[in-house]
N, C-alpha and C. Protein backbone atom coordinates (compact mmCIF):
# COMPACT_ATOMS: atom_id res chain seq x y z
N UNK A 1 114.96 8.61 123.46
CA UNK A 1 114.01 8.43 124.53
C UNK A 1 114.77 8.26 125.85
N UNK A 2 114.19 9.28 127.21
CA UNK A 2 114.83 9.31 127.68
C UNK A 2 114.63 7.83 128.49
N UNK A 3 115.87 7.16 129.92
CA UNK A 3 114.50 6.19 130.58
C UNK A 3 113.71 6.41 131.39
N UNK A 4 113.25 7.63 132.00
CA UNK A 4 111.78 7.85 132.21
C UNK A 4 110.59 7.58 131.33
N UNK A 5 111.30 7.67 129.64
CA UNK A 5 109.79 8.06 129.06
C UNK A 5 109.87 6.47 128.52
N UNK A 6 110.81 6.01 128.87
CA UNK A 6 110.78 4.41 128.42
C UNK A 6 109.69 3.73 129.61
N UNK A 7 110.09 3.74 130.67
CA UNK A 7 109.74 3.04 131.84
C UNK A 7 108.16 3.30 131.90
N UNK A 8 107.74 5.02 131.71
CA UNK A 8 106.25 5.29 132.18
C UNK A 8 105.71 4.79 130.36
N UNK A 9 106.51 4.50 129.08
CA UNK A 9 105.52 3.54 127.84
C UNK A 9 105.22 1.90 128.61
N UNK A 10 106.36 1.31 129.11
CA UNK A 10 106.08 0.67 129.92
C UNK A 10 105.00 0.12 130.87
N UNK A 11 104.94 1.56 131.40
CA UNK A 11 103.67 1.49 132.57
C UNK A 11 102.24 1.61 131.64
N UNK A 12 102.49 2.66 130.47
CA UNK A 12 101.30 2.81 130.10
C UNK A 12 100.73 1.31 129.60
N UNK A 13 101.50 0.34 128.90
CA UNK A 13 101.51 -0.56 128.05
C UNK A 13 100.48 -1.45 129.35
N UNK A 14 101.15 -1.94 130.42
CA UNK A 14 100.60 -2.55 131.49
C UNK A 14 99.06 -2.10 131.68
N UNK A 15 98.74 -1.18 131.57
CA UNK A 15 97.82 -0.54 131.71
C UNK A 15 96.54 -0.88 130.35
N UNK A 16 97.15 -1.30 129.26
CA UNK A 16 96.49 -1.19 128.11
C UNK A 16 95.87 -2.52 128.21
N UNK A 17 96.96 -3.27 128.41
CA UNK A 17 97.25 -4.57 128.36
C UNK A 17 96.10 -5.13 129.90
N UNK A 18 95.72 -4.49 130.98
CA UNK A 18 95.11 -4.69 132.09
C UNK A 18 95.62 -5.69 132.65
N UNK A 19 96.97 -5.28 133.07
CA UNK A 19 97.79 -6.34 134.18
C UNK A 19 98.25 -5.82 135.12
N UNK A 20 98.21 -6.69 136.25
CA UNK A 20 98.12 -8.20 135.99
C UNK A 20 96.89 -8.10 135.71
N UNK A 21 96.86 -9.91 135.12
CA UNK A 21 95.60 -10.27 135.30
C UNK A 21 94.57 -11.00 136.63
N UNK A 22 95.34 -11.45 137.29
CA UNK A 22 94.95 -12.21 138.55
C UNK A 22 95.79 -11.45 139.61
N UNK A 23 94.31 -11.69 140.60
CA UNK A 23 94.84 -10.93 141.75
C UNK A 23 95.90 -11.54 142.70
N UNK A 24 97.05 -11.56 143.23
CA UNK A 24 97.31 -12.02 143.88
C UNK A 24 98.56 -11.35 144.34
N UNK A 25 98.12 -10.57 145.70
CA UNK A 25 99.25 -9.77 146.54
C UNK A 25 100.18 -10.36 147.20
N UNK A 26 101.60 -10.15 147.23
CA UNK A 26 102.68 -10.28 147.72
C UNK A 26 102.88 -9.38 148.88
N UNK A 27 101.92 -10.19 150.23
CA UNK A 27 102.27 -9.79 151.58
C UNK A 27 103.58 -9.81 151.94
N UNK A 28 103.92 -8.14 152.21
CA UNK A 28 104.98 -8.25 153.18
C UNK A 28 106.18 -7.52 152.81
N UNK A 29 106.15 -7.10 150.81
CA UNK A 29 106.46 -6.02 150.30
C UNK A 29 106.10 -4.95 150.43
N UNK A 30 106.80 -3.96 150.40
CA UNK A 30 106.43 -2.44 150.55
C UNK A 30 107.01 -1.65 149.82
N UNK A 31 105.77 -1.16 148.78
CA UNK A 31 105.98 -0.40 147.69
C UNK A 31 107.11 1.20 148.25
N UNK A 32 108.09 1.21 147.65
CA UNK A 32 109.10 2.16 148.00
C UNK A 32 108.61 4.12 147.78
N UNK A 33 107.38 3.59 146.72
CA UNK A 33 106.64 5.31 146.68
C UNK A 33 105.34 5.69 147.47
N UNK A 34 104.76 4.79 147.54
CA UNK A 34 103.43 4.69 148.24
C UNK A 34 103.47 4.33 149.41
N UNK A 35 104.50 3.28 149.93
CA UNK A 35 104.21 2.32 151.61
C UNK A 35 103.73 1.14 151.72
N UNK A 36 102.78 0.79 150.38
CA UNK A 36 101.68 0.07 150.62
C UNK A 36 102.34 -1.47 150.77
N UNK A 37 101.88 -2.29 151.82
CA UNK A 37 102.32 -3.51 151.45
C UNK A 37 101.50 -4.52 151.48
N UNK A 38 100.28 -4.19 150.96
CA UNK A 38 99.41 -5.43 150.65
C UNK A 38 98.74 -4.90 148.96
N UNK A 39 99.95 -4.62 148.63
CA UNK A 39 99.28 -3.93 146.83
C UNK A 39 100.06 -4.42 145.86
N UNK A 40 101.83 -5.11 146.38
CA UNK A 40 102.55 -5.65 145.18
C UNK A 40 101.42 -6.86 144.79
N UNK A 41 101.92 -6.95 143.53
CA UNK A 41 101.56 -7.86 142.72
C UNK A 41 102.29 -8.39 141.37
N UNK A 42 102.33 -9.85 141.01
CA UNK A 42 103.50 -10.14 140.09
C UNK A 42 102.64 -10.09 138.74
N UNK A 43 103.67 -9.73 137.64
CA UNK A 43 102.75 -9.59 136.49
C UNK A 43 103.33 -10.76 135.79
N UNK A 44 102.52 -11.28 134.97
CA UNK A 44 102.77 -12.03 133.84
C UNK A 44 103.77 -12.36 133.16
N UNK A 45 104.13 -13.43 133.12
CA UNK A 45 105.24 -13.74 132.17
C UNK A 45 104.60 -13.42 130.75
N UNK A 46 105.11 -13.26 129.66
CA UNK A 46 105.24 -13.06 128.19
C UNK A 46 104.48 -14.90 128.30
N UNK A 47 105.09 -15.83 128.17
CA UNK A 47 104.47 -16.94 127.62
C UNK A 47 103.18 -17.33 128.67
N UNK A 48 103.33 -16.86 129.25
CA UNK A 48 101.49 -16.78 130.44
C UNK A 48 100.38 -16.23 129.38
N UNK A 49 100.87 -15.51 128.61
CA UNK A 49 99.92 -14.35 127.84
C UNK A 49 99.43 -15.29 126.67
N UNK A 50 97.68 -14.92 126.06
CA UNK A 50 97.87 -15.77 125.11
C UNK A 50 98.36 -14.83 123.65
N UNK A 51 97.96 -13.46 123.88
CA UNK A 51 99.21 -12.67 122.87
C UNK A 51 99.65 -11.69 123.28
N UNK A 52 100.97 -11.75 123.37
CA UNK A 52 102.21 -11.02 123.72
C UNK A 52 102.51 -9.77 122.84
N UNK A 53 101.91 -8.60 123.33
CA UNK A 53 103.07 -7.59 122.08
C UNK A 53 104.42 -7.65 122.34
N UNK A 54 105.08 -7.29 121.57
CA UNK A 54 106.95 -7.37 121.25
C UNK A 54 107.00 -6.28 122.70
N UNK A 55 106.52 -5.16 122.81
CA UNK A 55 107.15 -4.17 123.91
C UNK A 55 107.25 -4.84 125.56
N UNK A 56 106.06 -5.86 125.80
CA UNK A 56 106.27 -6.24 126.60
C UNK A 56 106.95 -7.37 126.77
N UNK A 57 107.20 -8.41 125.85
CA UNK A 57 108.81 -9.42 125.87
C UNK A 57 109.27 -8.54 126.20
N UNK A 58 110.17 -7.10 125.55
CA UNK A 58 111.25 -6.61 125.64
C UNK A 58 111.12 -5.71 127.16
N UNK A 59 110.27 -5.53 127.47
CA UNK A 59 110.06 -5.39 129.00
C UNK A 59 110.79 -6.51 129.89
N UNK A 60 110.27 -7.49 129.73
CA UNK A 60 111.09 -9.15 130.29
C UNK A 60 112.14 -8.65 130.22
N UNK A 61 112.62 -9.02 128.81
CA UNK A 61 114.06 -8.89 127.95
C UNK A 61 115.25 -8.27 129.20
N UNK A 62 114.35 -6.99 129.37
CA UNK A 62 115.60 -6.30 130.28
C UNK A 62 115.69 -6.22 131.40
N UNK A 63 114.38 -6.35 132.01
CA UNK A 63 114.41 -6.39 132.95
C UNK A 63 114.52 -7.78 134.20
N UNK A 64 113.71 -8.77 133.56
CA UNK A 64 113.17 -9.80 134.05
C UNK A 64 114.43 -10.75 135.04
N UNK A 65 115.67 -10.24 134.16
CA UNK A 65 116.78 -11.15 134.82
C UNK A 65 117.36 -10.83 136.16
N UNK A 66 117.01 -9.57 136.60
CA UNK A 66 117.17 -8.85 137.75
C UNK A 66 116.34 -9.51 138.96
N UNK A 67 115.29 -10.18 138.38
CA UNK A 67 114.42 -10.57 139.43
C UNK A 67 113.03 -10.80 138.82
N UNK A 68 111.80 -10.77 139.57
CA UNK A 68 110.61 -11.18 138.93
C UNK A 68 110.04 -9.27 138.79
N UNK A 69 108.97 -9.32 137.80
CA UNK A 69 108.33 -8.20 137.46
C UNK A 69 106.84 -7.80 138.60
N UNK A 70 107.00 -6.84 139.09
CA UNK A 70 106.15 -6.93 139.99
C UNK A 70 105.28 -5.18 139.62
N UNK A 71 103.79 -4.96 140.29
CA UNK A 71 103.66 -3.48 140.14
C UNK A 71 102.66 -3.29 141.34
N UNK A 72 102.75 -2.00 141.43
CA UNK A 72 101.87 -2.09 143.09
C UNK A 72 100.79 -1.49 141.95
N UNK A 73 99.78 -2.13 142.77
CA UNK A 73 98.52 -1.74 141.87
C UNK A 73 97.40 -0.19 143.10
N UNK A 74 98.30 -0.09 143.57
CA UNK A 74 97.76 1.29 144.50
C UNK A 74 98.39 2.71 143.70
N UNK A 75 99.86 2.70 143.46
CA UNK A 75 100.37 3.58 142.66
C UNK A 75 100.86 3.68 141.25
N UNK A 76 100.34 2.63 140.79
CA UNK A 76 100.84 2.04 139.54
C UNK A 76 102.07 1.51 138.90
N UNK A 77 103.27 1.78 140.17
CA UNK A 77 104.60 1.44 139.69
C UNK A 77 105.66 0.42 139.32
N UNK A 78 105.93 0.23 138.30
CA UNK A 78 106.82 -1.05 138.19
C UNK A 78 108.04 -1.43 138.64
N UNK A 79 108.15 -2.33 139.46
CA UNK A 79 109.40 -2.80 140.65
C UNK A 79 109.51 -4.11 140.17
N UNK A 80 111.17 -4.39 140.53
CA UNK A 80 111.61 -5.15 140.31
C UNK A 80 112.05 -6.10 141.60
N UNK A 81 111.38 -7.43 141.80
CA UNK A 81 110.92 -8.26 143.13
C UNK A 81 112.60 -8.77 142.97
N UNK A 82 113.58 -8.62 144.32
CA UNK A 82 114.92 -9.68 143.88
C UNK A 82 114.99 -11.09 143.84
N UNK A 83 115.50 -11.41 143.60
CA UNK A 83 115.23 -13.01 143.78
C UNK A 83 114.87 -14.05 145.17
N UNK A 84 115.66 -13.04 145.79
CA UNK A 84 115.07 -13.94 147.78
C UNK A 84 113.88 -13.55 147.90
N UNK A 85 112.61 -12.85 146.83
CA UNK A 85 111.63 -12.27 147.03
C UNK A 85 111.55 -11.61 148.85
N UNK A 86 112.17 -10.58 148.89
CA UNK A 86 112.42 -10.36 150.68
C UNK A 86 112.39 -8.32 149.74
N UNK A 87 112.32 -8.02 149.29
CA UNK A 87 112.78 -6.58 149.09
C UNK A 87 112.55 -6.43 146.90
N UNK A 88 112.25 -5.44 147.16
CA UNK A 88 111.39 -4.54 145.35
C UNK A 88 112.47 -3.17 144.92
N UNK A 89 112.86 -2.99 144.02
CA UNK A 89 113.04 -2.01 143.32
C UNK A 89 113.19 -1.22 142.17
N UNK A 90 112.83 -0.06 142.32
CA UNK A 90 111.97 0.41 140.70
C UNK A 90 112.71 0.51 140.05
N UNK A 91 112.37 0.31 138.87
CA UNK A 91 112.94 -0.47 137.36
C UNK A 91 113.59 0.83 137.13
N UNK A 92 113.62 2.26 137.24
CA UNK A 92 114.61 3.03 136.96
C UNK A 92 115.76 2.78 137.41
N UNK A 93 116.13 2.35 139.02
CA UNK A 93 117.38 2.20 139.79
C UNK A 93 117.76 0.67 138.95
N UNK A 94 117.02 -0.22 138.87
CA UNK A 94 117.52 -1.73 138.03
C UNK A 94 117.86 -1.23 136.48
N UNK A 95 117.69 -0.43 135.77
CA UNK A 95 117.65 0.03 134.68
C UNK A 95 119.29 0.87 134.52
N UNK A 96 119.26 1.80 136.16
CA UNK A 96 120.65 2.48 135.66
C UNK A 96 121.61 1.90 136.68
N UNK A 97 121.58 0.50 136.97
CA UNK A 97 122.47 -0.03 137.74
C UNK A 97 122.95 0.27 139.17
N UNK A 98 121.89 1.12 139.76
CA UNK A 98 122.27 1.62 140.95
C UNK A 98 122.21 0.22 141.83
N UNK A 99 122.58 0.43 143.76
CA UNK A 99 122.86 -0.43 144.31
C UNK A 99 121.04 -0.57 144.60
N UNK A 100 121.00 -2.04 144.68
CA UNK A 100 119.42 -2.96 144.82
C UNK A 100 119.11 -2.06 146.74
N UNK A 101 119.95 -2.04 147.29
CA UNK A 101 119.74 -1.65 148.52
C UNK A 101 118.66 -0.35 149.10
N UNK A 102 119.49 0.60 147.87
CA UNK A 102 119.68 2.10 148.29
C UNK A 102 117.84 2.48 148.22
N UNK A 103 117.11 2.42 147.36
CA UNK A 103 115.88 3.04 147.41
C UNK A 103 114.66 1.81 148.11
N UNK A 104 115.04 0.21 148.06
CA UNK A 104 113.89 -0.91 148.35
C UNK A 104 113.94 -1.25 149.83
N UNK A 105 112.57 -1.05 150.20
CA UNK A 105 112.17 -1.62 151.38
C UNK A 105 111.69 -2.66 151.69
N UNK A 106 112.43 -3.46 152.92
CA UNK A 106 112.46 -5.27 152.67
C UNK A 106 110.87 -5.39 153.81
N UNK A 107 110.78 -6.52 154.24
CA UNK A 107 110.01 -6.88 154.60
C UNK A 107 109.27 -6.12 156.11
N UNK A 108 110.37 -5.79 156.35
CA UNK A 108 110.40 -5.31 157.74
C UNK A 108 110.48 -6.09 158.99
N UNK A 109 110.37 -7.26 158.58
CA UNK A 109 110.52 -8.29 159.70
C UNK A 109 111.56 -8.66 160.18
């Protein structure tokens, strides 16, 4: 499997799963495919959930340590929030180790 077709089981899973569950936008991010910056939103921790499938721990698993799990709910995409929550980037570039810089757009402020 390639990690495209990992990342969009991923997305589909989010989707199955209808997350997030609570609304709550992260003004001031700007989704790196769309623009949008009143659409991030943080998804769920695994122990937030009251049942967890295994694919999405292992979603955490790999990703989660990079930063918090975030998805713009305008384009559906999963980004990875850094820890100064100031700047997002998609879990392909966090996935193949590229630089956090090169594709995420920070706050603009």
């Amino acid at each position: 499997m390639t990690n495209w077709e990992q990342i969009e089981g991923y997305r589909n899973l989010i989707r199955e799963l209808g997350l997030p569950r609570k609304e709550f936008a992260l003004f001031g991010l700007r989704c790196p495919y769309c623009g949008k910056s009143d659409r991030i939103n943080p998804l769920e921790k695994p122990e937030e959930l009251a049942s967890c499938p295994e694919e999405y721990q292992k979603l955490w698993e790999q990703f989660g340590r990079a930063g918090e799990l975030v998805v713009c709910k305008f384009c559906e995409v999963l980004l990875v929030m850094d820890k100064d929550q100031k700047s997002v980037t998609p879990l392909e570039q966090v996935e193949k180790g590229e630089d956090h810089e090169d594709r995420s757009l920070g706050t603009g402020m």
